[in-house]
C-alpha atoms as a PDB file:
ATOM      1  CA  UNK A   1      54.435 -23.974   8.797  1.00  0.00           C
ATOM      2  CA  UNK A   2      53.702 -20.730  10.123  1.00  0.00           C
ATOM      3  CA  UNK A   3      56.849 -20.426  12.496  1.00  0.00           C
ATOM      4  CA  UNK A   4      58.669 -21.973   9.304  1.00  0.00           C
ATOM      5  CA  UNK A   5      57.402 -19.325   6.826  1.00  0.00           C
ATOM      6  CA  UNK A   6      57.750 -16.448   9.667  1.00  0.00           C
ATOM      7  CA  UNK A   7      61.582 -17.020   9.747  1.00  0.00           C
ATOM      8  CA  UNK A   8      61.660 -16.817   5.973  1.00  0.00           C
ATOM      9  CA  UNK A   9      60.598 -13.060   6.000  1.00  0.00           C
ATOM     10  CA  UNK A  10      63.738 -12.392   8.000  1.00  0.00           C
ATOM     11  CA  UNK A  11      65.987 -13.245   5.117  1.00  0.00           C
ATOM     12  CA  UNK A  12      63.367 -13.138   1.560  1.00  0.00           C
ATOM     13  CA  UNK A  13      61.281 -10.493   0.258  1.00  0.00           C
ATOM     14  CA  UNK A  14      58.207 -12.261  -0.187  1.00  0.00           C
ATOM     15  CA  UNK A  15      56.904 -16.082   1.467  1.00  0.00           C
ATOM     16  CA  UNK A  16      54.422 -18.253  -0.195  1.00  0.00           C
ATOM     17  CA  UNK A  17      52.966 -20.653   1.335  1.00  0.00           C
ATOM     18  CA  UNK A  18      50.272 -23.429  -0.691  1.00  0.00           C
ATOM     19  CA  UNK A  19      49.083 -26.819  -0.527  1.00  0.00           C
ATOM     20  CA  UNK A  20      51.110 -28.906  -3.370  1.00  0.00           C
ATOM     21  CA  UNK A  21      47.740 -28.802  -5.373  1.00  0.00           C
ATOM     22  CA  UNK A  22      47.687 -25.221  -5.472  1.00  0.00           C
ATOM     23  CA  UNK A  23      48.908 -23.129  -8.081  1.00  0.00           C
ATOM     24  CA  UNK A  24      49.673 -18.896  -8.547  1.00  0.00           C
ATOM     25  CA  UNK A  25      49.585 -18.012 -12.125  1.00  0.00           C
ATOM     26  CA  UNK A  26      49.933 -14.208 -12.957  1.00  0.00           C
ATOM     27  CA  UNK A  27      47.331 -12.794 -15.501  1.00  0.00           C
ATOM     28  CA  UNK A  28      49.379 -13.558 -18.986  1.00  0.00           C
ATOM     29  CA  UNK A  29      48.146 -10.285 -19.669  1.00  0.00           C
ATOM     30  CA  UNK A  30      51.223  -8.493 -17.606  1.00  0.00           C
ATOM     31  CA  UNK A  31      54.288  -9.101 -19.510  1.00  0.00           C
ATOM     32  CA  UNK A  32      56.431  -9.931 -16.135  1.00  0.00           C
ATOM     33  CA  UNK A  33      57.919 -13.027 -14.576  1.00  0.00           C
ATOM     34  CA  UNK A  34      56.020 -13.586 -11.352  1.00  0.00           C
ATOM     35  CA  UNK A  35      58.568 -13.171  -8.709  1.00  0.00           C
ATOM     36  CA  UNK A  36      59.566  -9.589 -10.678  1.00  0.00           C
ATOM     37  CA  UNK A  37      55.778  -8.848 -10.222  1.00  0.00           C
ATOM     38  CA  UNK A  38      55.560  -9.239  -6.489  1.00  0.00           C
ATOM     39  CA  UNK A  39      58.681  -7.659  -5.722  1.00  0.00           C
ATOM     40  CA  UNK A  40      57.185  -4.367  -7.174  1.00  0.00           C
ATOM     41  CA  UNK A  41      53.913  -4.595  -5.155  1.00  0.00           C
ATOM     42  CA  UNK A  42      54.593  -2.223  -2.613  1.00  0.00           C
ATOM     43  CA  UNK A  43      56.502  -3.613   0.934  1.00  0.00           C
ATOM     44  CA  UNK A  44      53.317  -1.427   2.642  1.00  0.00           C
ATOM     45  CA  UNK A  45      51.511  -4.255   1.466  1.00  0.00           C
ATOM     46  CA  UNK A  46      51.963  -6.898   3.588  1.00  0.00           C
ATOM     47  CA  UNK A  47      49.894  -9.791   2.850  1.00  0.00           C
ATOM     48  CA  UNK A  48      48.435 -10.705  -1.194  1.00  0.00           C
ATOM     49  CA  UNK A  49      45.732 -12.605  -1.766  1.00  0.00           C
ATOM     50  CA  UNK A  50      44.880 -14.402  -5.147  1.00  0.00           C
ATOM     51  CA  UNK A  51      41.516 -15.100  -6.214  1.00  0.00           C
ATOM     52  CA  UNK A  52      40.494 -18.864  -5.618  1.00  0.00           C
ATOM     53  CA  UNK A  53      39.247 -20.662  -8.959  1.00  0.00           C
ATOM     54  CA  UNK A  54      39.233 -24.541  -8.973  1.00  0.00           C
ATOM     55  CA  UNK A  55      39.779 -26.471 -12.266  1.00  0.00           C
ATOM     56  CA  UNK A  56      36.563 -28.478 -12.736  1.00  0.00           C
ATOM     57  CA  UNK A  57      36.805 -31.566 -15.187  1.00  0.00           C
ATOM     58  CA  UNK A  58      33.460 -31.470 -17.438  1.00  0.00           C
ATOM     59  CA  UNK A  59      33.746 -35.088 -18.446  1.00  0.00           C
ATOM     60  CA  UNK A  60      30.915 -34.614 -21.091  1.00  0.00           C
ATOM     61  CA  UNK A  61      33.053 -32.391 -22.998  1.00  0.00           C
ATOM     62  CA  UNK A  62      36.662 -33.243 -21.844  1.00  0.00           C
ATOM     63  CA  UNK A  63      39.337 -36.329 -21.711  1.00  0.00           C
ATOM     64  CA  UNK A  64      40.747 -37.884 -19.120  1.00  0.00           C
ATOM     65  CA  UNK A  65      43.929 -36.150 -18.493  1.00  0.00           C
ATOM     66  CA  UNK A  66      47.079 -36.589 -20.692  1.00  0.00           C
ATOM     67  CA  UNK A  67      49.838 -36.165 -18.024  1.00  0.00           C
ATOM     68  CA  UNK A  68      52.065 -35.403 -21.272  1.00  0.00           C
ATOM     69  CA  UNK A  69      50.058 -32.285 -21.950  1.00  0.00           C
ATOM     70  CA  UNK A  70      49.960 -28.913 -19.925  1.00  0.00           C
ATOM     71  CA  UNK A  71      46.898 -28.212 -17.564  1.00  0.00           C
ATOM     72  CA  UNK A  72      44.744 -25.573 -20.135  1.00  0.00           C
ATOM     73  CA  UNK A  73      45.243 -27.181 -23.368  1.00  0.00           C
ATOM     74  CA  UNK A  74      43.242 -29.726 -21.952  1.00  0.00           C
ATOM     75  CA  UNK A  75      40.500 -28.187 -18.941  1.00  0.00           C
ATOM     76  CA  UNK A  76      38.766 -25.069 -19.700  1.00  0.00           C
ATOM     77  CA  UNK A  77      36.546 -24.828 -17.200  1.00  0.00           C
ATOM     78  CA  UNK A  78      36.715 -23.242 -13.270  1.00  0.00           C
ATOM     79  CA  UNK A  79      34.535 -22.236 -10.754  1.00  0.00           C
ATOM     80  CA  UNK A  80      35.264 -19.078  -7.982  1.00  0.00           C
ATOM     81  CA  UNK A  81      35.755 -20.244  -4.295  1.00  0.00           C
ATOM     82  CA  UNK A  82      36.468 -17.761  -1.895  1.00  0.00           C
ATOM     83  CA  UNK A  83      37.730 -20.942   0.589  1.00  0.00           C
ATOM     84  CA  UNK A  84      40.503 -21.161  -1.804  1.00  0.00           C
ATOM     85  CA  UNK A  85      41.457 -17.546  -2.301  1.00  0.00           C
ATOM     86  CA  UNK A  86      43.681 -17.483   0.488  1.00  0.00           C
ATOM     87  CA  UNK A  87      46.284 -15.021   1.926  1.00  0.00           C
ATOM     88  CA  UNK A  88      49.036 -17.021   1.156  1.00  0.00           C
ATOM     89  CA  UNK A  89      51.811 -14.340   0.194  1.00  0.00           C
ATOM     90  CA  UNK A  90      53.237 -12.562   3.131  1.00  0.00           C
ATOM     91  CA  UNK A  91      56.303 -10.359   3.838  1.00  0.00           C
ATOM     92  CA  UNK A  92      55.572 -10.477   7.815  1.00  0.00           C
ATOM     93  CA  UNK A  93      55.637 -12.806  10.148  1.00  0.00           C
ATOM     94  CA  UNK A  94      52.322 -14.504   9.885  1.00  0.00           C
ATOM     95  CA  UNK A  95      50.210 -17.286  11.793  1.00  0.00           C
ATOM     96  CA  UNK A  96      47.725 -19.105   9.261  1.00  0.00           C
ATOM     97  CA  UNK A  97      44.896 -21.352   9.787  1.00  0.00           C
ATOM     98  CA  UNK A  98      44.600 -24.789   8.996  1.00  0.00           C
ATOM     99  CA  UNK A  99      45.714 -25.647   5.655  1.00  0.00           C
ATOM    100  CA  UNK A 100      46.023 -21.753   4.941  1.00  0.00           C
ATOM    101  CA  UNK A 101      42.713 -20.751   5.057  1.00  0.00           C
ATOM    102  CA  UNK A 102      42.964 -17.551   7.367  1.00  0.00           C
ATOM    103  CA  UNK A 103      45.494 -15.708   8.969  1.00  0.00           C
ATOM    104  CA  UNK A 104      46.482 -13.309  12.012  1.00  0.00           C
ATOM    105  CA  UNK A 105      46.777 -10.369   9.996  1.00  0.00           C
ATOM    106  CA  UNK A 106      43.806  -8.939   9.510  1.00  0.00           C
ATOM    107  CA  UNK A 107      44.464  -6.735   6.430  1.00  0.00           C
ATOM    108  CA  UNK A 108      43.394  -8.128   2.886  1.00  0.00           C
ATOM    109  CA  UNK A 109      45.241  -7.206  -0.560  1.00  0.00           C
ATOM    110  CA  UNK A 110      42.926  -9.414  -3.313  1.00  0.00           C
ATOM    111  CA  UNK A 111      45.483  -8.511  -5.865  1.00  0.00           C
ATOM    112  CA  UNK A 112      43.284  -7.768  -9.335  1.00  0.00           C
ATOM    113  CA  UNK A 113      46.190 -10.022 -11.499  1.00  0.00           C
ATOM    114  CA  UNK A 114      46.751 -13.228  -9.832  1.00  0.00           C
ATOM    115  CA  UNK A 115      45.062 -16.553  -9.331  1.00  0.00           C
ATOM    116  CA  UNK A 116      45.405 -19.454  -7.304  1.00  0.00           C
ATOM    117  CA  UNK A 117      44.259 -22.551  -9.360  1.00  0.00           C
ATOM    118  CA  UNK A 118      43.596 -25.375  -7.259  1.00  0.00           C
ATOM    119  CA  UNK A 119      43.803 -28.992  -9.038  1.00  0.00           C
ATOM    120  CA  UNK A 120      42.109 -31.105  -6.545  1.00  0.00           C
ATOM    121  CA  UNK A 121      38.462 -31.520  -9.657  1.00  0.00           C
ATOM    122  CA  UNK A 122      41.492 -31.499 -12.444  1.00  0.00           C
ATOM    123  CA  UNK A 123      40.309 -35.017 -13.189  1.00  0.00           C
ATOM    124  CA  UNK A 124      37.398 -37.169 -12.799  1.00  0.00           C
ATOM    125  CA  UNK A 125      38.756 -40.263 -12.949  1.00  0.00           C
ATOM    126  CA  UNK A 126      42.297 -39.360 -10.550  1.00  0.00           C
ATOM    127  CA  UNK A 127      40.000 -37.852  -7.934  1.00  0.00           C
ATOM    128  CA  UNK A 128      37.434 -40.760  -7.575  1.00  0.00           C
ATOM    129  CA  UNK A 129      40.815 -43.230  -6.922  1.00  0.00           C
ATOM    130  CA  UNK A 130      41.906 -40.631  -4.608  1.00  0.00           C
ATOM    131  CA  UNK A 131      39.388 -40.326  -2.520  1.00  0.00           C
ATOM    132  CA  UNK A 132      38.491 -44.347  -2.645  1.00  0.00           C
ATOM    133  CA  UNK A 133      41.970 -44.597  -1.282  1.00  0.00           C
ATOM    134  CA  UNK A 134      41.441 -41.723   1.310  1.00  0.00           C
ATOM    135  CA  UNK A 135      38.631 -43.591   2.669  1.00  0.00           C
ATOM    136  CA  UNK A 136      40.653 -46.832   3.232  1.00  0.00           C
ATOM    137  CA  UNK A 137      42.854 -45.222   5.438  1.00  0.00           C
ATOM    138  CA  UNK A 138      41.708 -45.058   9.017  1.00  0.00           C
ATOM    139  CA  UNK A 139      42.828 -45.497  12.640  1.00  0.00           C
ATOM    140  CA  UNK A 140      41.500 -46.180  16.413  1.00  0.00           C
ATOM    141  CA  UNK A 141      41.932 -43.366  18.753  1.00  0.00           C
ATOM    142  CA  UNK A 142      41.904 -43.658  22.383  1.00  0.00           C
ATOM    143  CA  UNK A 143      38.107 -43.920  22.826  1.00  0.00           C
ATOM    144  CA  UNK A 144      38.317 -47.061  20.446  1.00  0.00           C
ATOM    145  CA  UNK A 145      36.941 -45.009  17.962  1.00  0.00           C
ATOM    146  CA  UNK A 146      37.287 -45.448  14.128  1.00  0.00           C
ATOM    147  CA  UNK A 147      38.966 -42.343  12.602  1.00  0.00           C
ATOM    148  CA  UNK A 148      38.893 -41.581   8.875  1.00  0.00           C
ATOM    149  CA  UNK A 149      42.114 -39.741   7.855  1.00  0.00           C
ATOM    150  CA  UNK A 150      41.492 -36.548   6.208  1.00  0.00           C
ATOM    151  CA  UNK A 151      39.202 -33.619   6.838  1.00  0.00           C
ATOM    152  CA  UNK A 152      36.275 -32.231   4.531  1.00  0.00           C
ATOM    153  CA  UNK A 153      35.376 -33.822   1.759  1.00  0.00           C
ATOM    154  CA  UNK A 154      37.910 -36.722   2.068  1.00  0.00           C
ATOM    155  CA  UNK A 155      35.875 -38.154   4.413  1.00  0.00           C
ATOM    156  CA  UNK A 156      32.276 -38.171   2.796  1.00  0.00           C
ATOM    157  CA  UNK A 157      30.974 -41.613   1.479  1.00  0.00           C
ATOM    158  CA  UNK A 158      31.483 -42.450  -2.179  1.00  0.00           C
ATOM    159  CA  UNK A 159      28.240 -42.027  -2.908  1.00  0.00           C
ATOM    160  CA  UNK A 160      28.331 -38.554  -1.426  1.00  0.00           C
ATOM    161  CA  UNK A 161      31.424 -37.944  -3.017  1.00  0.00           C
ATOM    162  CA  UNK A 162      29.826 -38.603  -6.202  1.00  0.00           C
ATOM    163  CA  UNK A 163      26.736 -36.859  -6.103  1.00  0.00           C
ATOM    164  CA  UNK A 164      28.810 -33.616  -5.458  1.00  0.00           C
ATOM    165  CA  UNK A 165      30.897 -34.170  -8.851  1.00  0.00           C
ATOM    166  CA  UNK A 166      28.045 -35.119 -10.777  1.00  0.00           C
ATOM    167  CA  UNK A 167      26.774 -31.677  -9.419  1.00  0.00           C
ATOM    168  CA  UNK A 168      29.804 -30.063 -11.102  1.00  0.00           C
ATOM    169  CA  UNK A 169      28.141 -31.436 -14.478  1.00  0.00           C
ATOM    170  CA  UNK A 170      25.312 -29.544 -14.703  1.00  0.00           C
ATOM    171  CA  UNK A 171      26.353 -26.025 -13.097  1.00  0.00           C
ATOM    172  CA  UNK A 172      25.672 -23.291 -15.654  1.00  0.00           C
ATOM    173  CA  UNK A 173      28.411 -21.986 -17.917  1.00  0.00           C
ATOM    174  CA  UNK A 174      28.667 -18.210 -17.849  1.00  0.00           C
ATOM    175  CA  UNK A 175      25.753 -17.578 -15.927  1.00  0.00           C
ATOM    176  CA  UNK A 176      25.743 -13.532 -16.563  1.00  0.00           C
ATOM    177  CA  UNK A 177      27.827 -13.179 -19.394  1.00  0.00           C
ATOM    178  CA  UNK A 178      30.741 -12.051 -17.576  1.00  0.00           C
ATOM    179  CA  UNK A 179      33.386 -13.603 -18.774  1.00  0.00           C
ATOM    180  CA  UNK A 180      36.933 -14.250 -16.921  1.00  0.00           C
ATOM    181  CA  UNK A 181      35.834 -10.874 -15.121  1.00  0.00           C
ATOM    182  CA  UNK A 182      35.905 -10.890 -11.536  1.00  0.00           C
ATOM    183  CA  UNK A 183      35.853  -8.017  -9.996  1.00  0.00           C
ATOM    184  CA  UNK A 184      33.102  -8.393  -8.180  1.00  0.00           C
ATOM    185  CA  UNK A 185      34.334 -11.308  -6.405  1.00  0.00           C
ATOM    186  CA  UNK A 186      37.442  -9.932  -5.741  1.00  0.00           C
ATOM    187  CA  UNK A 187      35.584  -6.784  -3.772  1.00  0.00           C
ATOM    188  CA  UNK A 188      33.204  -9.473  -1.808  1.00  0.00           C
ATOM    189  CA  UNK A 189      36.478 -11.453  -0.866  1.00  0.00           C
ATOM    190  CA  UNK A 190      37.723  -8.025   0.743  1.00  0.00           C
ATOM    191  CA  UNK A 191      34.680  -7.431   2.689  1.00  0.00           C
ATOM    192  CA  UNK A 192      34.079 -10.831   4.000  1.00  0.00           C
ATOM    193  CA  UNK A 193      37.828 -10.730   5.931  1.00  0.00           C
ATOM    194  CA  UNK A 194      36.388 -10.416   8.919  1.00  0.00           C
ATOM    195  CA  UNK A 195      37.506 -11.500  12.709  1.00  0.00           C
ATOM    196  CA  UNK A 196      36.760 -15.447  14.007  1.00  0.00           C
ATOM    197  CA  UNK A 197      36.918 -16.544  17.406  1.00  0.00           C
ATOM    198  CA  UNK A 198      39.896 -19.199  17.545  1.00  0.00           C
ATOM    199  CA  UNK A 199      40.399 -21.895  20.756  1.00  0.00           C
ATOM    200  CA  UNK A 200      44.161 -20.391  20.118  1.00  0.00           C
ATOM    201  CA  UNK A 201      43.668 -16.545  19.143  1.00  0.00           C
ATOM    202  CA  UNK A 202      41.636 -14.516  16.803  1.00  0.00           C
ATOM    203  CA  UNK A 203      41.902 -15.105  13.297  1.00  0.00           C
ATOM    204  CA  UNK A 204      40.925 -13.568   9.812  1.00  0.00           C
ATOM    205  CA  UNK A 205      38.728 -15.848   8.033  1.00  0.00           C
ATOM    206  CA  UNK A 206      37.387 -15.295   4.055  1.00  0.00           C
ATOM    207  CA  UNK A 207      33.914 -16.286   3.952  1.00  0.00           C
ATOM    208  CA  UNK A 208      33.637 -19.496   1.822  1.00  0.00           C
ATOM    209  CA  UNK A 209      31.071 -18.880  -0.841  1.00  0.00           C
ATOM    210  CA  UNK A 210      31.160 -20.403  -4.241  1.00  0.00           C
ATOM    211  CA  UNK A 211      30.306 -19.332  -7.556  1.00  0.00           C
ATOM    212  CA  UNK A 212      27.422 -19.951  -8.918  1.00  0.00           C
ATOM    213  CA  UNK A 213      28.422 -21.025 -12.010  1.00  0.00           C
ATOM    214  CA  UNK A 214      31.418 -21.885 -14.371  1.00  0.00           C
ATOM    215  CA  UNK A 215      33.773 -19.582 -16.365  1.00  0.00           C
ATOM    216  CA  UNK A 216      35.722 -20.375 -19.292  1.00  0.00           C
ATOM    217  CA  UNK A 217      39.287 -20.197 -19.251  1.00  0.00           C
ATOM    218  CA  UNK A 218      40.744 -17.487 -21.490  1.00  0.00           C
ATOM    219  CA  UNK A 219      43.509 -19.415 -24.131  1.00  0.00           C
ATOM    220  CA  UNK A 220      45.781 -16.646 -22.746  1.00  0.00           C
ATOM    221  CA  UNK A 221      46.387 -19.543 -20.019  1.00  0.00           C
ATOM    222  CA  UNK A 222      47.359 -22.220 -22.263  1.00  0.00           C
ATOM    223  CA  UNK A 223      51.237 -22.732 -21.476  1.00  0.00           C
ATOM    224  CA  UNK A 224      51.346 -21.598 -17.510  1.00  0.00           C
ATOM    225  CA  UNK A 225      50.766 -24.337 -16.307  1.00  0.00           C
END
């Protein structure tokens, strides 16, 4: 993906690269289409980072999702995660870590109007049968050893799996008043870039802290996605 996405720059203006559960969404704020929006950041700028907030189904207070409704007319609730705030928008050539998380540019733009939104706690219920079925498939590697496809959470048993998304349930809401203010974030993202050793070469890791707490997505967001 990284050789793939390098060869883009030769030819486009700007490369994205996400996972398919991974979604940018400008600040509705900023009266501009997207792509408009990144063509003015400046070219000096070489890689933009979004700020990481996953969608977190609070089944007390919200349905199972209506696939015939959009995403914030129906979950209101995220929580930061600097894991998911990745440098995903380049204009360079670029070699990324694993699933995007890191890269070998080791400059950070946390840009203070977008978001990546990542789906994978969108819904109780479709995340449960996902991972069940994640845990079915496995393989035999050389050693004769049982191998669970996946990485990360995928693999964890289902009881695991659902003590971490009952934990969701009773994180605070709005800890500090703040709002859908994150500016603070944003700065710690910057400062935590910092150098990893790699097997292959260096790379440019974001620390992966999580918020403490939920926010409450502004209505603004209601139509984006």
């Amino acid at each position: 993906m990284s050789d793939y996405c390098s060869d883009l720059t030769k030819d486009h203006d700007r490369v994205i690269f996400n996972d398919v559960d991974e979604i940018i969404v400008l600040d509705p704020d900023i009266d501009t289409p997207l792509v408009d929006y990144l063509e003015a950041v400046d070219t000096t700028t070489r890689v933009i980072t979004p700020l990481g907030l996953e969608i977190i189904h609070m089944k007390a207070r919200e349905n199972d999702y209506d696939y015939s409704r959009g995403m914030f007319a129906q979950r209101k609730f995220v929580r930061v995660n600097g894991w998911y705030s990745k440098p995903c928008i380049t204009n360079i050539p670029i070699i990324w870590g694993p699933d995007g998380h890191g890269s070998s540019y080791g400059e950070i733009y946390v840009d203070p109007n977008l978001y990546l939104f990542h789906l994978k706690w969108f819904d109780d219920k479709f995340h449960k049968d996902r991972h069940k079925e994640r845990l079915k498939q496995r393989w035999i590697n050389k050693k004769g050893q049982e191998i669970i496809v996946g990485a990360g959470s995928w693999t964890w048993s289902e009881r695991t799996y659902q003590i971490v998304t009952n934990g969701f349930m009773r994180m605070p809401i709005d800890l500090h008043e703040q709002g859908f203010e994150f500016t603070d974030y944003r700065k710690r993202l910057k400062e935590s870039f910092t150098p990893r050793p790699n097997p292959v070469r260096d790379m440019y890791l974001i620390h992966g802290f999580r918020g403490n707490d939920l926010r409450i997505i502004p209505e603004k967001f209601i139509g984006t996605i």
